[in-house]
PDB file of N, CA and C in Angstrom:
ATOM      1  N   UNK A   1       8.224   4.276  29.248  1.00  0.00           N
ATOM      2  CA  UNK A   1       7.757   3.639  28.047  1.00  0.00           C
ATOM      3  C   UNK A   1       6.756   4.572  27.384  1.00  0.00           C
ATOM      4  N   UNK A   2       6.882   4.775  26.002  1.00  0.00           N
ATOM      5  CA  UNK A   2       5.975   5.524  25.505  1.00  0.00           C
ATOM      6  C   UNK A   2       4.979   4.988  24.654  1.00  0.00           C
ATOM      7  N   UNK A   3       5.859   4.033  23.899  1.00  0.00           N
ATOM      8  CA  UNK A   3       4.595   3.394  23.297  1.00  0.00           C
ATOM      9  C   UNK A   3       4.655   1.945  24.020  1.00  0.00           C
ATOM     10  N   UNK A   4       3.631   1.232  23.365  1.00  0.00           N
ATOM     11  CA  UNK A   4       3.112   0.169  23.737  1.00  0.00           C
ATOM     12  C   UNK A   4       3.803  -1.317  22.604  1.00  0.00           C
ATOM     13  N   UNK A   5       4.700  -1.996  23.728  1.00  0.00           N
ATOM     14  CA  UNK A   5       5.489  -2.444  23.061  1.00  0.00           C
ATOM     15  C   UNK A   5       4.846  -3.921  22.614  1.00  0.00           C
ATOM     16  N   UNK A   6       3.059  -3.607  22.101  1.00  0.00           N
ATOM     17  CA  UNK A   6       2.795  -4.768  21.373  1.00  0.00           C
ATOM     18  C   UNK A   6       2.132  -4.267  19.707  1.00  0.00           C
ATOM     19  N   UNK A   7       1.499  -3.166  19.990  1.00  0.00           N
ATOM     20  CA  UNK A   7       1.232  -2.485  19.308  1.00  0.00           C
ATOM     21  C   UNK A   7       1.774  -0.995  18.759  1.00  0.00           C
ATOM     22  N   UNK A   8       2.049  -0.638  19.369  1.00  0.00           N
ATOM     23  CA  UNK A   8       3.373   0.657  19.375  1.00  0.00           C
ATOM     24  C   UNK A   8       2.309   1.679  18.914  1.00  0.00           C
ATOM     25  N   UNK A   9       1.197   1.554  20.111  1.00  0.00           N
ATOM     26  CA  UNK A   9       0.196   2.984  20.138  1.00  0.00           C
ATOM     27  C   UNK A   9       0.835   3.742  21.219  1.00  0.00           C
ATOM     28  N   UNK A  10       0.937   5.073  21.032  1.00  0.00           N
ATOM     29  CA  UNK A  10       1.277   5.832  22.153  1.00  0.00           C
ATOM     30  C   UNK A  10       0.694   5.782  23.523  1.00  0.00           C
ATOM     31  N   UNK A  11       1.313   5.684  24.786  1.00  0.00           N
ATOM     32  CA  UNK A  11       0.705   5.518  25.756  1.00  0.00           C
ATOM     33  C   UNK A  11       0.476   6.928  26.695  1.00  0.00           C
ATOM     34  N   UNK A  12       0.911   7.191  26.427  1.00  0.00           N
ATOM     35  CA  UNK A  12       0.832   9.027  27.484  1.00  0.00           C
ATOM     36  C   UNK A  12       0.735   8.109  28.810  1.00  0.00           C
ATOM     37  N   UNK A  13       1.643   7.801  29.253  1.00  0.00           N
ATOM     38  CA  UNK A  13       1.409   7.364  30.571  1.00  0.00           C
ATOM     39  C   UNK A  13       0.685   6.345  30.892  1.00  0.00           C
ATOM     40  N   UNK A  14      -0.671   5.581  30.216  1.00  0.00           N
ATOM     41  CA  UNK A  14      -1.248   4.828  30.816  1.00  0.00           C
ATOM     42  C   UNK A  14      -0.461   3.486  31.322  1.00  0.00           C
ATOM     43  N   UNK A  15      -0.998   2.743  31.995  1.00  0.00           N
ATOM     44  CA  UNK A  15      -0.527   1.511  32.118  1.00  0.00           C
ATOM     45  C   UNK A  15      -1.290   0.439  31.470  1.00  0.00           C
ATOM     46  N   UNK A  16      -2.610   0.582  31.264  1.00  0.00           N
ATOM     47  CA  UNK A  16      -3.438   0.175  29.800  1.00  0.00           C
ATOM     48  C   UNK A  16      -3.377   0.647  28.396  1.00  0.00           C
ATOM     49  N   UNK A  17      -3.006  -0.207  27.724  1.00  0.00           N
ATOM     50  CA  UNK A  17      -2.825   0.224  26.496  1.00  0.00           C
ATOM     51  C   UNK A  17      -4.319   0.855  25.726  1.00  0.00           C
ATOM     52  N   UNK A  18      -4.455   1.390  25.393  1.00  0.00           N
ATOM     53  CA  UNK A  18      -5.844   2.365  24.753  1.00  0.00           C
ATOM     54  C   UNK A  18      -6.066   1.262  23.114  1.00  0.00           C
ATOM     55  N   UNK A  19      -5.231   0.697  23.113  1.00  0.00           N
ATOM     56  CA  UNK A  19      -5.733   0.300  21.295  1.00  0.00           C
ATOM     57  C   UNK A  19      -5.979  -1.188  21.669  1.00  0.00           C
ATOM     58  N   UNK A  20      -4.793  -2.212  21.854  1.00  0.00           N
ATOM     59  CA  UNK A  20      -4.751  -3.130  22.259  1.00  0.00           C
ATOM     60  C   UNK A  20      -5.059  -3.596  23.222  1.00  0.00           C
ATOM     61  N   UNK A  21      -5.217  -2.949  24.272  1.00  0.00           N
ATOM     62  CA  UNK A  21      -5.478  -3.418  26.110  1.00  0.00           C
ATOM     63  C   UNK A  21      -4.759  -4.473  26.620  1.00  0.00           C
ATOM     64  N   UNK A  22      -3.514  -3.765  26.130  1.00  0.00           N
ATOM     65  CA  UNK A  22      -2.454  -4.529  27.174  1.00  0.00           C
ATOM     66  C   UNK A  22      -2.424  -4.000  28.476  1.00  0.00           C
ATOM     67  N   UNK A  23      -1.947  -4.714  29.364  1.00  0.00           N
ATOM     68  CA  UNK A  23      -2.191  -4.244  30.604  1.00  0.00           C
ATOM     69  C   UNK A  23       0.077  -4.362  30.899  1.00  0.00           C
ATOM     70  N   UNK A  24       0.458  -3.006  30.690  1.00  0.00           N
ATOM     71  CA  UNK A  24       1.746  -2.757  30.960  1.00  0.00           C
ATOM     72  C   UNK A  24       2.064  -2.585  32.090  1.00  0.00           C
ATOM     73  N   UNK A  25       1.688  -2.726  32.939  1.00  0.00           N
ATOM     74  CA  UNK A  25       2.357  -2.179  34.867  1.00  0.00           C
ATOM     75  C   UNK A  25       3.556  -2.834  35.051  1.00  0.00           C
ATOM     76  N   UNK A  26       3.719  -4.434  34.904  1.00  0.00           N
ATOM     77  CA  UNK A  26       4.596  -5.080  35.234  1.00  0.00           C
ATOM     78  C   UNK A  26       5.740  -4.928  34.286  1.00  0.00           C
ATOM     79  N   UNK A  27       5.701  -4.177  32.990  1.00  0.00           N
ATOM     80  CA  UNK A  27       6.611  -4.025  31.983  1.00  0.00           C
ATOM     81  C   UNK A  27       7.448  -2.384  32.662  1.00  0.00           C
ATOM     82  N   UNK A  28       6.324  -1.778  33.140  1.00  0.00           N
ATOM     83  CA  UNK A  28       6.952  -0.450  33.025  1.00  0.00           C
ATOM     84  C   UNK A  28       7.778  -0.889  34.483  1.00  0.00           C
ATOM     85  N   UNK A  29       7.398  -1.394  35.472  1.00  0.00           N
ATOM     86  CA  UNK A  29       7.899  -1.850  36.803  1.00  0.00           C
ATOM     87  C   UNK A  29       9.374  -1.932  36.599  1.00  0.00           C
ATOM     88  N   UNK A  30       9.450  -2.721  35.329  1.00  0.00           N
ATOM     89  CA  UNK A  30      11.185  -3.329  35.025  1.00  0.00           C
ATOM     90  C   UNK A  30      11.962  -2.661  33.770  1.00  0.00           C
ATOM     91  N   UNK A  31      11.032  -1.520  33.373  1.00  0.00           N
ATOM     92  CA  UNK A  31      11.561  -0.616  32.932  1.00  0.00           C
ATOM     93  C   UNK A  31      12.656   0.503  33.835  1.00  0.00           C
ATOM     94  N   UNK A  32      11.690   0.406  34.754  1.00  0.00           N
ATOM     95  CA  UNK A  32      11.867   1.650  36.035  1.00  0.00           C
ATOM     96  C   UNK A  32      13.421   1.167  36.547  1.00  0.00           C
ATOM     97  N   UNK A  33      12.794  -0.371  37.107  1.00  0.00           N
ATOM     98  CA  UNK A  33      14.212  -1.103  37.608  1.00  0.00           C
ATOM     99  C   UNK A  33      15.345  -0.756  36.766  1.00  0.00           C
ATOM    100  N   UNK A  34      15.366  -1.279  35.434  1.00  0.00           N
ATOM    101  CA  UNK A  34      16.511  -0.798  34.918  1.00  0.00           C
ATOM    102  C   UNK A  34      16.874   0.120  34.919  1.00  0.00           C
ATOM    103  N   UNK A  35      16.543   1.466  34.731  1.00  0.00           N
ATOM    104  CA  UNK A  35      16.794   2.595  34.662  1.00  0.00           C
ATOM    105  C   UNK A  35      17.262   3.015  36.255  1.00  0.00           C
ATOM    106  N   UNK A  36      16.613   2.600  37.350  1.00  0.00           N
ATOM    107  CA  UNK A  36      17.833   2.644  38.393  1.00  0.00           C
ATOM    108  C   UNK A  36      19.136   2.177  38.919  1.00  0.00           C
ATOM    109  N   UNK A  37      19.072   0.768  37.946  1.00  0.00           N
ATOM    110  CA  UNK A  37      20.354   0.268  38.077  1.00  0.00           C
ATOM    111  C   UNK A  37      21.343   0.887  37.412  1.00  0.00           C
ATOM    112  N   UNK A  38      21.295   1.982  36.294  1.00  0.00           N
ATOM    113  CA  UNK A  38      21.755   1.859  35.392  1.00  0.00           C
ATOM    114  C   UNK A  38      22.536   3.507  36.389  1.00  0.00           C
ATOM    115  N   UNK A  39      21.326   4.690  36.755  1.00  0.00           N
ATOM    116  CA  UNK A  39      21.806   5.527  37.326  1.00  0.00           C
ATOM    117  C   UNK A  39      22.776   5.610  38.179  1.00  0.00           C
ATOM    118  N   UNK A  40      22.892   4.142  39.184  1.00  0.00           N
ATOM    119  CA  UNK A  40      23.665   3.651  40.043  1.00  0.00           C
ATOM    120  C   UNK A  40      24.921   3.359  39.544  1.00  0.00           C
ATOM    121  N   UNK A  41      24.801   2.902  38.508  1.00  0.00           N
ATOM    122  CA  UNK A  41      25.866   2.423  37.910  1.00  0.00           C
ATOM    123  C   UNK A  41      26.906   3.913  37.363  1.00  0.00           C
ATOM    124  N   UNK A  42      26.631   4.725  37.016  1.00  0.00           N
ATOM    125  CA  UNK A  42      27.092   5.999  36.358  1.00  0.00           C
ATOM    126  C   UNK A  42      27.001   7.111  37.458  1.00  0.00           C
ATOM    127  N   UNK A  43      26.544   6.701  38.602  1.00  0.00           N
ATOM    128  CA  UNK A  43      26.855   7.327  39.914  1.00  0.00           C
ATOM    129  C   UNK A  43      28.368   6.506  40.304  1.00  0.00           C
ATOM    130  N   UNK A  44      28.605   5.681  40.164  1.00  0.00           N
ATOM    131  CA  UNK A  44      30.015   4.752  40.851  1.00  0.00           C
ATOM    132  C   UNK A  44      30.939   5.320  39.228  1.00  0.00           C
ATOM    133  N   UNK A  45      30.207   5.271  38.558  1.00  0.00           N
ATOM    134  CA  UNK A  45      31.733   6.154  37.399  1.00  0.00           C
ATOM    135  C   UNK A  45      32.027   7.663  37.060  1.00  0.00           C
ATOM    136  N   UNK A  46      30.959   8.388  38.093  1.00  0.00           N
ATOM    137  CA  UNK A  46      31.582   9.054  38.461  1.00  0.00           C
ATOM    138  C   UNK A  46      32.159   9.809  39.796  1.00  0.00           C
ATOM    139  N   UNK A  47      31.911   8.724  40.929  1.00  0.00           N
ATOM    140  CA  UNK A  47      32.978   8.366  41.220  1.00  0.00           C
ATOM    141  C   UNK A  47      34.171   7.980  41.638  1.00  0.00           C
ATOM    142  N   UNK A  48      34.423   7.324  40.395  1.00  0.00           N
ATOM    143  CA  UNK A  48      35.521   6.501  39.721  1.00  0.00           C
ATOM    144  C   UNK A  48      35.440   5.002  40.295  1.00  0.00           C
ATOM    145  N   UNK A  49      34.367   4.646  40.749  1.00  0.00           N
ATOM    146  CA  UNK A  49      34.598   3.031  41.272  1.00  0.00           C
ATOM    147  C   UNK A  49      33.920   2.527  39.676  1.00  0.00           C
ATOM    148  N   UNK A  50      34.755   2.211  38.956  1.00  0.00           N
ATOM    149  CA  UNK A  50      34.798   1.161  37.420  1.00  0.00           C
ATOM    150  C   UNK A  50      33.947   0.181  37.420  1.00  0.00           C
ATOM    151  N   UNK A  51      34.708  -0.746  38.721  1.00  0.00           N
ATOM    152  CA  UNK A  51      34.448  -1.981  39.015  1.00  0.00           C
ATOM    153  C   UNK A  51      32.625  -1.932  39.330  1.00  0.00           C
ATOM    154  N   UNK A  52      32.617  -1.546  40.582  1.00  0.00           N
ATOM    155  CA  UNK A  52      30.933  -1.363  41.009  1.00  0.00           C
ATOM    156  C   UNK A  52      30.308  -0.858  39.756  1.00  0.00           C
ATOM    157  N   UNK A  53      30.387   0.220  38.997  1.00  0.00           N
ATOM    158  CA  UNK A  53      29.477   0.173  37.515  1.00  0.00           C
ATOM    159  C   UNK A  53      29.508  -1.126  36.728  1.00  0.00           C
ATOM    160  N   UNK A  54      30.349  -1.925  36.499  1.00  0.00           N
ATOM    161  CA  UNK A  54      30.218  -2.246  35.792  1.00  0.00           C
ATOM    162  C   UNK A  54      29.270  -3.789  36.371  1.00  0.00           C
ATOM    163  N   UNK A  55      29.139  -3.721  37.616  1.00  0.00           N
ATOM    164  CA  UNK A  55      28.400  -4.767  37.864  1.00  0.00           C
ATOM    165  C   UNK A  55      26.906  -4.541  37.920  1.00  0.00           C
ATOM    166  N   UNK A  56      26.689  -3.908  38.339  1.00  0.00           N
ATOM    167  CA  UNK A  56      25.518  -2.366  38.237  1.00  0.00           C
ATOM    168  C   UNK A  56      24.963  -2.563  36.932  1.00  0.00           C
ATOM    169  N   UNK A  57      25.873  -2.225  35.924  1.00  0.00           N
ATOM    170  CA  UNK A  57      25.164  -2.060  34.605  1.00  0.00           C
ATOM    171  C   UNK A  57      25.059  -3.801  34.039  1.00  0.00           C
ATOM    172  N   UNK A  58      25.571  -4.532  34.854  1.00  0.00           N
ATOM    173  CA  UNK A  58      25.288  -6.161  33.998  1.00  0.00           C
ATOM    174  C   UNK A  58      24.095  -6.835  34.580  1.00  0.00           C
ATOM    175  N   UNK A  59      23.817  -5.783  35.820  1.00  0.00           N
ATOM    176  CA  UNK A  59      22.517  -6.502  36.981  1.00  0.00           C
ATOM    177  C   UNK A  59      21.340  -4.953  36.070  1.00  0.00           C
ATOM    178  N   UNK A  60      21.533  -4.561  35.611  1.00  0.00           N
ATOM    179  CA  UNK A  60      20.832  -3.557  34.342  1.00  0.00           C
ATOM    180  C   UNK A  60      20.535  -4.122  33.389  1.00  0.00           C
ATOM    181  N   UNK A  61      21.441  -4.458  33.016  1.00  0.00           N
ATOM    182  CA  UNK A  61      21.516  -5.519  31.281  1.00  0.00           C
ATOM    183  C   UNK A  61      20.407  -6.827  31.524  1.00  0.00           C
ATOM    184  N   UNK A  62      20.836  -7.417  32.256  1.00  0.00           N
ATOM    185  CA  UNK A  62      19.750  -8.512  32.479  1.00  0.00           C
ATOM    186  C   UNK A  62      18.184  -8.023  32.819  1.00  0.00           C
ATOM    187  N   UNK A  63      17.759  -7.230  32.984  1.00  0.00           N
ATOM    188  CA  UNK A  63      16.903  -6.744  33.367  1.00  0.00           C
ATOM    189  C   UNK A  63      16.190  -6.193  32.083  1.00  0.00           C
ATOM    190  N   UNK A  64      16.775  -4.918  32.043  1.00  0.00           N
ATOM    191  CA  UNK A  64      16.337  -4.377  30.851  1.00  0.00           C
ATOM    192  C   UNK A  64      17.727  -3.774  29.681  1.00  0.00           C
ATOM    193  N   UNK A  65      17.673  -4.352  28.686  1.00  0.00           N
ATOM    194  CA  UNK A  65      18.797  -4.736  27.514  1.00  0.00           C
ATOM    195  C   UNK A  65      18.270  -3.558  26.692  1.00  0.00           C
ATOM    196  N   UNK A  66      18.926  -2.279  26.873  1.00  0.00           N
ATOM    197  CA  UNK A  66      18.693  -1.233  26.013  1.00  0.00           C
ATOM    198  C   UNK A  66      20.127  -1.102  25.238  1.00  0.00           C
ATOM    199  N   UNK A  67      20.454  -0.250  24.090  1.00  0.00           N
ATOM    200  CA  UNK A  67      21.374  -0.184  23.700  1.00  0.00           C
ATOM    201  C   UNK A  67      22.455   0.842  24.878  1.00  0.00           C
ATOM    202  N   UNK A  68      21.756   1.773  25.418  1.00  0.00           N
ATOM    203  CA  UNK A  68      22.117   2.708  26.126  1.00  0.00           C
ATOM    204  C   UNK A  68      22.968   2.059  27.440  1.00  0.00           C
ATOM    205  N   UNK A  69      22.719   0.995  27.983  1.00  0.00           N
ATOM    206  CA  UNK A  69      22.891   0.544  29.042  1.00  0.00           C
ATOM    207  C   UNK A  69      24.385  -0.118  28.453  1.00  0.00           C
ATOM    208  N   UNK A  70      24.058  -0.974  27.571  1.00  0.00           N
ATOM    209  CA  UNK A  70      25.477  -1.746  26.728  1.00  0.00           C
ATOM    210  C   UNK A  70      26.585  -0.448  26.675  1.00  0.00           C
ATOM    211  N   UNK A  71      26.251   0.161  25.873  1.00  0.00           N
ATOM    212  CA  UNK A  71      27.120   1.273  25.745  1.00  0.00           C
ATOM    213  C   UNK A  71      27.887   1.441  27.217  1.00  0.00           C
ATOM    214  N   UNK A  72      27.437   1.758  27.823  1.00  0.00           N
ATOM    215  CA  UNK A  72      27.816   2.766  29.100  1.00  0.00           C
ATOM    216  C   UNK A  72      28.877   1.239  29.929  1.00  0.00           C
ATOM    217  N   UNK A  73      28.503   0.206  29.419  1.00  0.00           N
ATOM    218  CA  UNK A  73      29.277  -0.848  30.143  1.00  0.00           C
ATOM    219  C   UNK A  73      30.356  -0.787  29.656  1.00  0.00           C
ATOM    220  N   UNK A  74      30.095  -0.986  28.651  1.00  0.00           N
ATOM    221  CA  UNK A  74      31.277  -1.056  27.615  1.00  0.00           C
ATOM    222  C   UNK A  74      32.532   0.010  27.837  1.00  0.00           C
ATOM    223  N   UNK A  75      31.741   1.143  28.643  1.00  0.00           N
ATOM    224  CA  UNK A  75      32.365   2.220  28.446  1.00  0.00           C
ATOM    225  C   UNK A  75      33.360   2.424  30.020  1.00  0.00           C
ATOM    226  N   UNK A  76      32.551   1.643  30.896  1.00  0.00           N
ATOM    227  CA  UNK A  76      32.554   1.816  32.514  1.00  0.00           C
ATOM    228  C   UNK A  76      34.164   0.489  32.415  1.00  0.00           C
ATOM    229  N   UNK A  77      34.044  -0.719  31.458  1.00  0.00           N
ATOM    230  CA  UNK A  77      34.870  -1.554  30.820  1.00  0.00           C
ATOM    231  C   UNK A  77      36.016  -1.366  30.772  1.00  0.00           C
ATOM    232  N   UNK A  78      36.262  -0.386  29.783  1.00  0.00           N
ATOM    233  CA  UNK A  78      37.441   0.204  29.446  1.00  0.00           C
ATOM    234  C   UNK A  78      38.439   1.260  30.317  1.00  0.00           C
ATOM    235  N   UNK A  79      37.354   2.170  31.246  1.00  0.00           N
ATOM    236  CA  UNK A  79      37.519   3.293  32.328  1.00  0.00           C
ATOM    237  C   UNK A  79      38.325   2.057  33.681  1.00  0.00           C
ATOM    238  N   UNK A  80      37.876   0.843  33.730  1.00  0.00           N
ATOM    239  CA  UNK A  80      38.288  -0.224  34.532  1.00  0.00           C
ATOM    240  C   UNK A  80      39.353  -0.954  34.208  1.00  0.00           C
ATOM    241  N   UNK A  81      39.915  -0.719  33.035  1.00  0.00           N
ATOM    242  CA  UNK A  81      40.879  -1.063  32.438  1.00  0.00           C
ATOM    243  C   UNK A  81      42.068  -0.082  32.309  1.00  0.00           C
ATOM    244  N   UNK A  82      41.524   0.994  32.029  1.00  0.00           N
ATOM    245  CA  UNK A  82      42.397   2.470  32.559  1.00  0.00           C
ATOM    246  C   UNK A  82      43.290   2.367  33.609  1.00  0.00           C
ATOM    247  N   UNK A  83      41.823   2.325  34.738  1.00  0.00           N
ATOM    248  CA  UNK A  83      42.337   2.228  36.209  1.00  0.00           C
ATOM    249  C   UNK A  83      43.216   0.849  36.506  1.00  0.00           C
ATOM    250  N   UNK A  84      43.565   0.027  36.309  1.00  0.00           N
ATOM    251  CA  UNK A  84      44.314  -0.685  36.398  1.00  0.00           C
ATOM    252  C   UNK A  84      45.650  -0.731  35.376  1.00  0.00           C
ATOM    253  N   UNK A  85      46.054   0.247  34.703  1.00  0.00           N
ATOM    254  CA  UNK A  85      47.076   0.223  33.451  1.00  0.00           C
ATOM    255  C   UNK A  85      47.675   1.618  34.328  1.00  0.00           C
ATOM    256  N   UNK A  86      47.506   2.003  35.258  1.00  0.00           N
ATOM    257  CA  UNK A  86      47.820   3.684  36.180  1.00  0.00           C
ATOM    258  C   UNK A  86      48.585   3.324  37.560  1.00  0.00           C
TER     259      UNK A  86
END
């Protein structure tokens, strides 16, 4: 997280926000989470288990709902749809 998603002051890392004094730990915590589910998920497509990404990236999605994460489902989706049309 870079900025501070109440005020959108730059954070350089803190986990206190410097303008607002939000206290972010538990935000960046499930930032983090997502972003490992998501690696996991694009580790199983490539590979080639479809199926396991795409559950990966929906236990991602619930978590943390970036556009990036949608995408890649969407994408892990279709690669699962492949594999079953072969």
């Amino acid at each position: 997280m870079q900025t501070c998603p109440i005020c959108r002051a730059s954070l350089n890392g803190a986990i206190v926000c410097r303008r607002c004094r939000a206290e972010l730990g538990k935000v960046q915590e499930i930032e983090q989470r997502g972003r490992m589910l998501t690696v996991t998920a694009m580790r199983m497509l490539v590979e080639g288990d479809a199926g396991s990404a795409v559950r990966w990236l929906g236990r991602a999605r619930s978590v943390h709902a970036v556009p990036a994460v949608r995408t890649l489902e969407r994408l892990a989706l279709v690669a699962g749809a492949a594999d079953q049309t072969e």
